[in-house]
C-alpha atoms as a PDB file:
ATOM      1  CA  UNK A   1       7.323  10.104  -9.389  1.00  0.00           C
ATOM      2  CA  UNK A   2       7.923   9.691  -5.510  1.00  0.00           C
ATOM      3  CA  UNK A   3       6.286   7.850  -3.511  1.00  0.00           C
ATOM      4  CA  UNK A   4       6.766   9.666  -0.358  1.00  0.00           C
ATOM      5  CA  UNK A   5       9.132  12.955  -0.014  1.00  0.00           C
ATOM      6  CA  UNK A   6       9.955  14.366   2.899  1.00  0.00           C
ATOM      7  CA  UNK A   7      11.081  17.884   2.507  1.00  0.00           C
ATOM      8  CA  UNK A   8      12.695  20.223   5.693  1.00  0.00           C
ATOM      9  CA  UNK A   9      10.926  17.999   8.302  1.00  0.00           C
ATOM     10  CA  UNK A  10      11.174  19.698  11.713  1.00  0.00           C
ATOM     11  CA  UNK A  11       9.999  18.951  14.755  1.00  0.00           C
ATOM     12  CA  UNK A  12      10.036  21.504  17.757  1.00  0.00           C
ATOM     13  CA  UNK A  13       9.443  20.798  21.832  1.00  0.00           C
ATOM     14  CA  UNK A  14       6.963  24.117  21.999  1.00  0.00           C
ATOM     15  CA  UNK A  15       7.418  24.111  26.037  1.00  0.00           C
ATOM     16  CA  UNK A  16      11.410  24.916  25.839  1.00  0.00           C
ATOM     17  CA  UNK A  17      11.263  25.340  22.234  1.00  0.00           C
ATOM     18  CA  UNK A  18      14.247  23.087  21.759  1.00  0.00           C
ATOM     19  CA  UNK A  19      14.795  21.382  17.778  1.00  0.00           C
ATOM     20  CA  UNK A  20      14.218  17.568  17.829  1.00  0.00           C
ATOM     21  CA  UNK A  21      14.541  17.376  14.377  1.00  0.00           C
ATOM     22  CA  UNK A  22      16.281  20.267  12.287  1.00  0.00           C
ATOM     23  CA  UNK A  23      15.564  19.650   8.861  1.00  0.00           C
ATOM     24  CA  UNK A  24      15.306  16.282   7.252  1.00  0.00           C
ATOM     25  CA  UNK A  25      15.072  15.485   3.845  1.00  0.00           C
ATOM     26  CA  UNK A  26      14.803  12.338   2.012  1.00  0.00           C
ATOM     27  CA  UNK A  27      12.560  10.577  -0.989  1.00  0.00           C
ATOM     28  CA  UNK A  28      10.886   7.172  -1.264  1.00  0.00           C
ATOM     29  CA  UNK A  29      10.333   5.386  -4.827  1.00  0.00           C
ATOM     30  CA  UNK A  30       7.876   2.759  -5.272  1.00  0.00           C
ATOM     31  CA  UNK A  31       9.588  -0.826  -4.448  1.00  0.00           C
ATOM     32  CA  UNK A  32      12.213   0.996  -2.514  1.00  0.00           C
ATOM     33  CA  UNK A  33      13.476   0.617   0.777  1.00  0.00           C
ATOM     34  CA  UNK A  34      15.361   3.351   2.260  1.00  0.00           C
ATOM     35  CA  UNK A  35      17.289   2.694   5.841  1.00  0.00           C
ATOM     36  CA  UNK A  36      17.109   5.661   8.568  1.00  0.00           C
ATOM     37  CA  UNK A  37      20.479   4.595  11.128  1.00  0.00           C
ATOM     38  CA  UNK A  38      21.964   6.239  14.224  1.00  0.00           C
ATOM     39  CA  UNK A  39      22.593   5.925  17.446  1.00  0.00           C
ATOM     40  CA  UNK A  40      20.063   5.794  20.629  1.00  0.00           C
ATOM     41  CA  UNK A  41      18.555   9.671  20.438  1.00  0.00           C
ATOM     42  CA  UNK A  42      19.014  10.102  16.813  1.00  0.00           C
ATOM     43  CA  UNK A  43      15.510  11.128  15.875  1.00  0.00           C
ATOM     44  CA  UNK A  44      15.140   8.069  13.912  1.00  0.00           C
ATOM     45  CA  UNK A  45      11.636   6.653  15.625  1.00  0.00           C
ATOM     46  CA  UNK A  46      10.965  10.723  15.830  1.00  0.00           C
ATOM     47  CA  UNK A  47      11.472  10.713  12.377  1.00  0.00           C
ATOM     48  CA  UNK A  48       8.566   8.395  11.328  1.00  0.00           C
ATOM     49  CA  UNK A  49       5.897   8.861  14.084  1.00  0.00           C
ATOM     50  CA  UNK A  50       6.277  12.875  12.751  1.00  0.00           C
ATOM     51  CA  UNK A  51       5.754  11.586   9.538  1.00  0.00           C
ATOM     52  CA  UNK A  52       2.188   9.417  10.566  1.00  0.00           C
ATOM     53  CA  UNK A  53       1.031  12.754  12.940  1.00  0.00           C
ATOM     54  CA  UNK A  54       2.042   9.767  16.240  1.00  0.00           C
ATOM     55  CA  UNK A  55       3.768  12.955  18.393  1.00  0.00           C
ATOM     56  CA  UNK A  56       3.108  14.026  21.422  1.00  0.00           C
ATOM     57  CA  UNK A  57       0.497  17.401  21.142  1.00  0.00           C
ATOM     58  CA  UNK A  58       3.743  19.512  22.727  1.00  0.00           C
ATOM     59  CA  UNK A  59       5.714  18.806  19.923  1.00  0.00           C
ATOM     60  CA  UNK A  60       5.044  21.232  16.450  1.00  0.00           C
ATOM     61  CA  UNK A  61       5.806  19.765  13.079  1.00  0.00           C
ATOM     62  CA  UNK A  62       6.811  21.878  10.525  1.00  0.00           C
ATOM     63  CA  UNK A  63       8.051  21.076   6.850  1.00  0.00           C
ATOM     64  CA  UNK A  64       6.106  18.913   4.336  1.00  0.00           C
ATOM     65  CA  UNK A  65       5.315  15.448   3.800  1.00  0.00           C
ATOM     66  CA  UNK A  66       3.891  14.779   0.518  1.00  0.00           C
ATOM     67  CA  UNK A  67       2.449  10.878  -0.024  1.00  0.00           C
ATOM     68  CA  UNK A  68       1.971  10.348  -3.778  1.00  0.00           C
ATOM     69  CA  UNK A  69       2.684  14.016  -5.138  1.00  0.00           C
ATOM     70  CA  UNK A  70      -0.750  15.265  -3.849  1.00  0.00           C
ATOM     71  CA  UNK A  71      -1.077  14.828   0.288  1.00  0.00           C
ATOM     72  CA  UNK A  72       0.906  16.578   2.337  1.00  0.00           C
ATOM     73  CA  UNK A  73       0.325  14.458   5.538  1.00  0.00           C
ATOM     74  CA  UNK A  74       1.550  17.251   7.786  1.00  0.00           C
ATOM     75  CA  UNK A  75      -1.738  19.161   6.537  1.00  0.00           C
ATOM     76  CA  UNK A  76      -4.091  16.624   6.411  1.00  0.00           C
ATOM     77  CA  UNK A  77      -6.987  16.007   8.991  1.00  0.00           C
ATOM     78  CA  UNK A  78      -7.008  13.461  11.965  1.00  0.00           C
ATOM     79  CA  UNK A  79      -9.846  11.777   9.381  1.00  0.00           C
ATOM     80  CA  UNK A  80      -7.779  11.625   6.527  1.00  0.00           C
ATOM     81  CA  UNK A  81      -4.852  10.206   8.212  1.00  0.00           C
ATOM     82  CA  UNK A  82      -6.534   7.724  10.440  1.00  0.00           C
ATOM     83  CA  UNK A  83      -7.279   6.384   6.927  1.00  0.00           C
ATOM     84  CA  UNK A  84      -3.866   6.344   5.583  1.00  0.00           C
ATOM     85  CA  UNK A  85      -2.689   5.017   8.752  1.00  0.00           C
ATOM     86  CA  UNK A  86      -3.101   1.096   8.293  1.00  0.00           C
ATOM     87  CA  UNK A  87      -4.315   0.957   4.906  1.00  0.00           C
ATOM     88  CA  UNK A  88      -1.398   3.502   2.731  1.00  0.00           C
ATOM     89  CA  UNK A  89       1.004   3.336   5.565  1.00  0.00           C
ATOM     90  CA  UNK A  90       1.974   0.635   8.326  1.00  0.00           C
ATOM     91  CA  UNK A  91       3.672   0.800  10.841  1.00  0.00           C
ATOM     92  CA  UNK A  92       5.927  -2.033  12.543  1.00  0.00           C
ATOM     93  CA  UNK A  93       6.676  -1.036  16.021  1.00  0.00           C
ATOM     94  CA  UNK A  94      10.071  -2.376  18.143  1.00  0.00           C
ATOM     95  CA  UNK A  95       8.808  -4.241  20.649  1.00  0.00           C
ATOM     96  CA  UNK A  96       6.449  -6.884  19.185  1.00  0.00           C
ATOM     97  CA  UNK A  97       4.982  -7.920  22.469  1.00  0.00           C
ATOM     98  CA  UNK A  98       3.649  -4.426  23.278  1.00  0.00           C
ATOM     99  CA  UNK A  99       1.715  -3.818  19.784  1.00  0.00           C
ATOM    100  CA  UNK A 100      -0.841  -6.627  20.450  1.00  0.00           C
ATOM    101  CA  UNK A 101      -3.659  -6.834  22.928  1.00  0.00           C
ATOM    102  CA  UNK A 102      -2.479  -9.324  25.521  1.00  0.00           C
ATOM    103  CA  UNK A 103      -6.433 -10.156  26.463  1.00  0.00           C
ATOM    104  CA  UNK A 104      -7.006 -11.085  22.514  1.00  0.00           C
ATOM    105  CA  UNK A 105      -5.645 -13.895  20.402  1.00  0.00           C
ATOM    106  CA  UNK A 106      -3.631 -12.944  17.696  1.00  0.00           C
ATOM    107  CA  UNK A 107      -6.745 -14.379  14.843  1.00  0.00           C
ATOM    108  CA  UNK A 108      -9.208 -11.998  16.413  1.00  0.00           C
ATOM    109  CA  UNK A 109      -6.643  -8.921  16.061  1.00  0.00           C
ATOM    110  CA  UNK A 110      -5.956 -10.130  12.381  1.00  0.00           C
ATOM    111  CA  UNK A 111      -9.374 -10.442  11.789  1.00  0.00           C
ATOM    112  CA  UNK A 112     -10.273  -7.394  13.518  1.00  0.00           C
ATOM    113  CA  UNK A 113      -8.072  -5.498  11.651  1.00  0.00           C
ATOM    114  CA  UNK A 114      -9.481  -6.740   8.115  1.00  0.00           C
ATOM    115  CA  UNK A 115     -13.001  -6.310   8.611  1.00  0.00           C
ATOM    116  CA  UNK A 116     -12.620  -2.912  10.098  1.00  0.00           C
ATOM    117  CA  UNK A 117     -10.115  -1.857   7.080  1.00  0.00           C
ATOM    118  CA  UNK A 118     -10.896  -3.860   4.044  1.00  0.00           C
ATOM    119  CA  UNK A 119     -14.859  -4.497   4.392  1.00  0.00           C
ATOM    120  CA  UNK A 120     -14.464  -8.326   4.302  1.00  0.00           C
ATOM    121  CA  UNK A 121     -16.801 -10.796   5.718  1.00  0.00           C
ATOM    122  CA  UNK A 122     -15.128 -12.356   9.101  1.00  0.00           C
ATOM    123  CA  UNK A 123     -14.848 -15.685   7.467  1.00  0.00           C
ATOM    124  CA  UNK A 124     -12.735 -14.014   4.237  1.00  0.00           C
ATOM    125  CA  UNK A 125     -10.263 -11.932   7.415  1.00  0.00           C
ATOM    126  CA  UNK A 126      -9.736 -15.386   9.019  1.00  0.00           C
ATOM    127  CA  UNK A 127      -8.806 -16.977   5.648  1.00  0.00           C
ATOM    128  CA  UNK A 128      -6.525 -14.338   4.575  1.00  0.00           C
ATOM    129  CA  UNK A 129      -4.605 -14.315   7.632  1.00  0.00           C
ATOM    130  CA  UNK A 130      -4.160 -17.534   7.565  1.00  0.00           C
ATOM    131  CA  UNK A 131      -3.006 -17.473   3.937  1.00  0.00           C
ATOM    132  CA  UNK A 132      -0.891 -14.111   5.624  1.00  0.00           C
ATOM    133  CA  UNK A 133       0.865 -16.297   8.665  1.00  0.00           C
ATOM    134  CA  UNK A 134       1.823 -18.936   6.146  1.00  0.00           C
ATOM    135  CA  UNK A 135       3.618 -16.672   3.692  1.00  0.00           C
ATOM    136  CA  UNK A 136       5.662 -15.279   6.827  1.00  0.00           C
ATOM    137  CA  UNK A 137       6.622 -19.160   6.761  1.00  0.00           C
ATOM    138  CA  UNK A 138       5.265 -19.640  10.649  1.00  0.00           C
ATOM    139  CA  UNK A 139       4.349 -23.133  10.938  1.00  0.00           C
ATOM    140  CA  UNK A 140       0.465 -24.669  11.375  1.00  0.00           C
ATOM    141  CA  UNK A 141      -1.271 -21.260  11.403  1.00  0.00           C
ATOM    142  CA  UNK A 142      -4.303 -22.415  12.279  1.00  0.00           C
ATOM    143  CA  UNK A 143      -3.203 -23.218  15.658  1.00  0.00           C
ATOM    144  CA  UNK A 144      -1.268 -19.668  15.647  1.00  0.00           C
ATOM    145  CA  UNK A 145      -4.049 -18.342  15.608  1.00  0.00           C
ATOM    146  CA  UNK A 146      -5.740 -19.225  18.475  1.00  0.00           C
ATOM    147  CA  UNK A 147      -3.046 -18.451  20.730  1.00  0.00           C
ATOM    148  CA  UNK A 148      -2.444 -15.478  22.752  1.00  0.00           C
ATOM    149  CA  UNK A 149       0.638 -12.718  22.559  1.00  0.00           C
ATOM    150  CA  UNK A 150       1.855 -14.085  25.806  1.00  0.00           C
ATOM    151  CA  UNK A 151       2.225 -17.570  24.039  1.00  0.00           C
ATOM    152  CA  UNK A 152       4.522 -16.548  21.329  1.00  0.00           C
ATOM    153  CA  UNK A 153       7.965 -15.548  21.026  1.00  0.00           C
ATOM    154  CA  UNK A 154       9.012 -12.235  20.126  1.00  0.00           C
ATOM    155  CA  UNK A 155      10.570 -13.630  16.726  1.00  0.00           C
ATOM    156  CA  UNK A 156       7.026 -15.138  16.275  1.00  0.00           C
ATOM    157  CA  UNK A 157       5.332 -11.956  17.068  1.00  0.00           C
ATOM    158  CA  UNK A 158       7.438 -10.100  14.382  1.00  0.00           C
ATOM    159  CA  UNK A 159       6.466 -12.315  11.790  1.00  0.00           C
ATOM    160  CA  UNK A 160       2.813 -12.048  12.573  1.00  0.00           C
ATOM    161  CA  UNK A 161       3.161  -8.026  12.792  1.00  0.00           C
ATOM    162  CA  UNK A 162       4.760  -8.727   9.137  1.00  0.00           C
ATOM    163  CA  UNK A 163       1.568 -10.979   8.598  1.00  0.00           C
ATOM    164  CA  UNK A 164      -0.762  -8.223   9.365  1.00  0.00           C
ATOM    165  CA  UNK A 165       1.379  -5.554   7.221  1.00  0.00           C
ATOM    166  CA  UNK A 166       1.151  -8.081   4.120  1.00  0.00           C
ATOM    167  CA  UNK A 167      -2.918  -8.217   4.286  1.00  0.00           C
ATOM    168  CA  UNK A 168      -3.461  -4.412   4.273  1.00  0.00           C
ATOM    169  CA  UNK A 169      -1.296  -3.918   1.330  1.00  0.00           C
ATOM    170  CA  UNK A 170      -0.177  -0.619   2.108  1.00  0.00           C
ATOM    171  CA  UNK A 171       2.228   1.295   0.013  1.00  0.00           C
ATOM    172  CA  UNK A 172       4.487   1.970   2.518  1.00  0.00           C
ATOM    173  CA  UNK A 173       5.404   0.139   5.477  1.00  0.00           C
ATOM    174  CA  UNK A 174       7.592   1.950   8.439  1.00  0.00           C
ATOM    175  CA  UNK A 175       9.850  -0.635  10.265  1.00  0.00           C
ATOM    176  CA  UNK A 176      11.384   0.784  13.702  1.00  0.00           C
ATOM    177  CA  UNK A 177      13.789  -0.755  15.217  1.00  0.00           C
ATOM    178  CA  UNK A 178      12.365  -4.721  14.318  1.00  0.00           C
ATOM    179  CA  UNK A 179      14.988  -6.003  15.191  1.00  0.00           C
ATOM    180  CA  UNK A 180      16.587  -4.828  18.378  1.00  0.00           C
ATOM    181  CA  UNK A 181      14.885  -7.530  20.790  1.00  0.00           C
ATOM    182  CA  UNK A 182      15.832 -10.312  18.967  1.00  0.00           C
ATOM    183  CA  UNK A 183      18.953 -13.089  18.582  1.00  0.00           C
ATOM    184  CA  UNK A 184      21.064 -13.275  15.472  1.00  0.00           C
ATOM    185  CA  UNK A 185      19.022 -16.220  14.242  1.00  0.00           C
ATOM    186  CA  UNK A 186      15.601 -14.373  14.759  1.00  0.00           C
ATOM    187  CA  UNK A 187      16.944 -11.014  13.078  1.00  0.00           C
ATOM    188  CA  UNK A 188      18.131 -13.296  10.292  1.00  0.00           C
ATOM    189  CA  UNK A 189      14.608 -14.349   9.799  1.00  0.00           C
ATOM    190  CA  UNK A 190      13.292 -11.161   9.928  1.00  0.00           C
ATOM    191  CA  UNK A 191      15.370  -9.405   7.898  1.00  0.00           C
ATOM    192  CA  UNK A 192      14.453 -12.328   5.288  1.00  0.00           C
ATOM    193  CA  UNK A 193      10.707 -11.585   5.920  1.00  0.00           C
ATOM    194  CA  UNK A 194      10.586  -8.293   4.842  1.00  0.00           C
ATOM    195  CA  UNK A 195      12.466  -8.986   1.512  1.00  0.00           C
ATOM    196  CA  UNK A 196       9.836 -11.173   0.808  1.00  0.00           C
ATOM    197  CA  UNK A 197       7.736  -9.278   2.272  1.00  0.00           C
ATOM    198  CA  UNK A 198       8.830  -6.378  -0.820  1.00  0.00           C
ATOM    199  CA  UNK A 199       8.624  -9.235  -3.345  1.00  0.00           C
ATOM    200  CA  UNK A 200       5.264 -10.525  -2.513  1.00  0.00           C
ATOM    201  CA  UNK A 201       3.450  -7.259  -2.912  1.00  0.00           C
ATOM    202  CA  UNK A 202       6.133  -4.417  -3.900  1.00  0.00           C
ATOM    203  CA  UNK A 203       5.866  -2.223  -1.074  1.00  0.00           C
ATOM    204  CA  UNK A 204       8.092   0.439  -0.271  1.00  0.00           C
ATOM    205  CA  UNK A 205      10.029   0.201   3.360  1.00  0.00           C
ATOM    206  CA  UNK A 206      11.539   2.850   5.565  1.00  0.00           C
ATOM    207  CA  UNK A 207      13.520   0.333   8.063  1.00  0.00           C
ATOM    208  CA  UNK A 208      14.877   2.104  11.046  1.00  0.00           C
ATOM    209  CA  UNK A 209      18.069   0.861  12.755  1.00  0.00           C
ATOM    210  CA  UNK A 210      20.827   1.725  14.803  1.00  0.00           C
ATOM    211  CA  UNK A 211      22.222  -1.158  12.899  1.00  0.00           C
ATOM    212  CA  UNK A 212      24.505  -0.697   9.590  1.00  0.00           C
ATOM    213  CA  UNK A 213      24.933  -4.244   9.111  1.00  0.00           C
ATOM    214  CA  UNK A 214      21.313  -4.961   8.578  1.00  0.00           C
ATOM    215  CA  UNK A 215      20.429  -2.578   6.917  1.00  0.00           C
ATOM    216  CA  UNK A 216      23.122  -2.601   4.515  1.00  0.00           C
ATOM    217  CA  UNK A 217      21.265  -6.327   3.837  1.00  0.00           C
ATOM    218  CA  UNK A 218      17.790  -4.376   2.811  1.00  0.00           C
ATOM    219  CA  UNK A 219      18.196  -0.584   1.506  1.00  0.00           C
ATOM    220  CA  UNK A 220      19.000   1.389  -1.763  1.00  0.00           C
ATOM    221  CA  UNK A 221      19.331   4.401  -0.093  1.00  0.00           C
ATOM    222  CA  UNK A 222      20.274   5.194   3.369  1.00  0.00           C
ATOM    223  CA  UNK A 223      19.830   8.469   5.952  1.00  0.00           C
ATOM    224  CA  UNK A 224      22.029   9.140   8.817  1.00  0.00           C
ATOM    225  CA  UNK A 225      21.173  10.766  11.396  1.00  0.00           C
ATOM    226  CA  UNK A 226      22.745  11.700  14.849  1.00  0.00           C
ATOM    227  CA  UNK A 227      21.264  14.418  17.271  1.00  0.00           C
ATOM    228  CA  UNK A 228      18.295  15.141  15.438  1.00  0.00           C
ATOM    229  CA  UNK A 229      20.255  16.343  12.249  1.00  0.00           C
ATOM    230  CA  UNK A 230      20.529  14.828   9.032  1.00  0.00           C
ATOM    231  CA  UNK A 231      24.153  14.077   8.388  1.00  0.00           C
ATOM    232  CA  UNK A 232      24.229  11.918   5.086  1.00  0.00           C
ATOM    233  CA  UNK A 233      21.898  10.571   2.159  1.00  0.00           C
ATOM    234  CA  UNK A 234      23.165   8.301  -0.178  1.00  0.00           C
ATOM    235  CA  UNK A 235      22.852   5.225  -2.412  1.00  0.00           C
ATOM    236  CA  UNK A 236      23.918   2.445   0.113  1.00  0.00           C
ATOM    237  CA  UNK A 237      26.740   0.932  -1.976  1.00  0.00           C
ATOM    238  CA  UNK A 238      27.927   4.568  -1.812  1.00  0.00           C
ATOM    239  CA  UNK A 239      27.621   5.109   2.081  1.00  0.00           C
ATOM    240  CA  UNK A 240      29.653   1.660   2.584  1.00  0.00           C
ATOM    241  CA  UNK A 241      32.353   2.725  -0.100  1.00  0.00           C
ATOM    242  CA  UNK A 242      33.346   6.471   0.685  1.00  0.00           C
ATOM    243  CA  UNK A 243      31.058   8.321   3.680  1.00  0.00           C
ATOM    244  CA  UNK A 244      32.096  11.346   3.413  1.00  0.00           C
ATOM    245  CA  UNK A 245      30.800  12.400   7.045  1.00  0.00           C
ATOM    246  CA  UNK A 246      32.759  10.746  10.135  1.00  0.00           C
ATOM    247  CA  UNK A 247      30.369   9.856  11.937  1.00  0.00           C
ATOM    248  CA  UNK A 248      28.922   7.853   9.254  1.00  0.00           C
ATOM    249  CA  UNK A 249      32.573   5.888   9.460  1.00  0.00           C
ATOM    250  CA  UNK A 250      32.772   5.778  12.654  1.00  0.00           C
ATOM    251  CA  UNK A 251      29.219   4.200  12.553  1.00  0.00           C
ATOM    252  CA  UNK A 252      30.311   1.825   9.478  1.00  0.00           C
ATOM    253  CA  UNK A 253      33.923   1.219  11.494  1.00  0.00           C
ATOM    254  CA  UNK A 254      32.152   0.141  15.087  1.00  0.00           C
ATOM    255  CA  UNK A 255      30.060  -2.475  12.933  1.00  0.00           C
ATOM    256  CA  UNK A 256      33.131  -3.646  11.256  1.00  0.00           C
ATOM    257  CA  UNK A 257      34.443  -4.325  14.645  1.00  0.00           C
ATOM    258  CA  UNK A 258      31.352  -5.673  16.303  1.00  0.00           C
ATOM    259  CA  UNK A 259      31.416  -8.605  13.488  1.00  0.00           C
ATOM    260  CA  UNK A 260      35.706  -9.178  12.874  1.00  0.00           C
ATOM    261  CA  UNK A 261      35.940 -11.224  16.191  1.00  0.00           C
ATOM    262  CA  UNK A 262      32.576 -13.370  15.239  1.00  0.00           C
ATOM    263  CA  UNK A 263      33.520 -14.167  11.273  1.00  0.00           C
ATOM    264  CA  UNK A 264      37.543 -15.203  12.560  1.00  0.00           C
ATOM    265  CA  UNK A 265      35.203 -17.593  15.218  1.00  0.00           C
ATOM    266  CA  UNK A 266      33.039 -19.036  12.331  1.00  0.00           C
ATOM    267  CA  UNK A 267      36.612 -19.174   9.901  1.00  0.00           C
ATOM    268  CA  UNK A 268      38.382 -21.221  12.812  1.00  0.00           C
ATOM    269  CA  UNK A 269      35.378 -23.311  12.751  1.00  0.00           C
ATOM    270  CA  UNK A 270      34.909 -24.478   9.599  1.00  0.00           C
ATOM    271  CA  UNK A 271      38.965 -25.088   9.512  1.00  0.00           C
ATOM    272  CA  UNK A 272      38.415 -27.180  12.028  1.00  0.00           C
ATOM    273  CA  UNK A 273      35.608 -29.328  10.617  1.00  0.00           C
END
């Protein structure tokens, strides 16, 4: 049984009527994480907002997104998926900075977030994010708490988006673009938050990239896409192995060479120690 299937997902511009997205198809088990890739333009982020109803009123969705063999979220009213949205589904937007309330600390949108969704007592949210923060290994959460957006780094801010994703315990979580902001040593840590982020309460992930290399580090299953069109869908081991669309290997060849020059740098090194 599927989690999530996505079946001939199109999106149209109705003032030019140009495609955005022309047909995209792709499945989500439980405990799975699939990876969406492509270049700037894609229709990766398209992809998922179309799937939560986030697109602008211009744009008309067509196709069928059915959560848990029974909703098709395409269908369903602004009610039913303001529900879904947070509690079945998360979202983890790019820039970190820009999903919290800069006037707010980050406890009070935790805690905001967990008495509005999950009935508890203000006491319980502040406990539970606290136990959330600590999981996402940030240090003296406590104090994290009380601090602003402003105060944190954008590394930091991931991890507490991550936090707030872990205390819904949705059954999806959309990742777009997480990591694009950050350094190497912050997208390690990321990257290393959502797998435990899987293990500690066996979501399901759709982590969007333009990125092979990372996601080759977190999916089963991964989508290309370039120009709004679905180009290939396949187990990961199998994308990596044989694509069998170029642009897929020109996509898994520019990676190759992004990285050559930086292992030979890291080889040299250790010789040299």
């Amino acid at each position: 049984m599927s989690l999530l299937e996505v079946k001939n997902l199109q999106v149209i511009d109705t003032l030019n009527n140009k495609e955005i997205l022309k047909g995209v198809n792709f499945k989500l088990e439980k405990n799975q994480c699939i990876g969406i890739v492509g270049e700037s333009g894609s229709g990766k982020s398209m992809t998922a907002r179309a799937i939560l109803g986030l697109i602008n009123p211009n744009l008309k969705t067509t196709g069928e997104v059915i959560l848990n063999e029974d909703i098709d979220l395409l269908k369903a009213s602004k009610e039913e998926l303001r529900k879904i949205r947070g509690q079945r589904i998360c979202m983890i937007l790019q820039d970190a900075m820009s999903a919290f309330d800069p006037l707010y600390t980050i406890g009070y949108q935790m805690i905001e977030t967990l008495v509005e969704n999950k009935n508890m007592s203000k006491q319980e949210a502040k406990q539970k994010a606290i136990k959330a923060l600590d999981k996402v290994l940030i240090n003296e959460p406590e104090e994290v708490i009380k601090k602003y957006p402003h105060q944190l780094s954008g590394g930091m801010l991931q991890r507490c988006m991550i936090a707030i994703a872990i205390t819904m315990e949705p059954d999806i979580i959309i990742a777009d673009e997480p990591t694009t902001a950050l350094d190497c040593i912050n997208q390690k840590e990321v990257i290393q938050q959502f797998k435990t982020l899987r293990e500690f309460t066996g979501t399901s992930l759709i982590f969007i990239s333009h990125d092979l290399g990372i996601v080759q580090h977190l999916a089963q299953d991964i989508l290309v896409m370039k120009d709004g069109i679905q180009v290939e869908y396949e187990n990961a081991s199998q994308i990596f192995k044989n694509p069998k669309d170029k642009y897929t290997k020109y996509l898994i060849d520019t990676r190759l060479q992004l990285t050559e020059p930086f292992i030979k740098s890291m080889y040299k090194k250790e010789e040299v120690i």
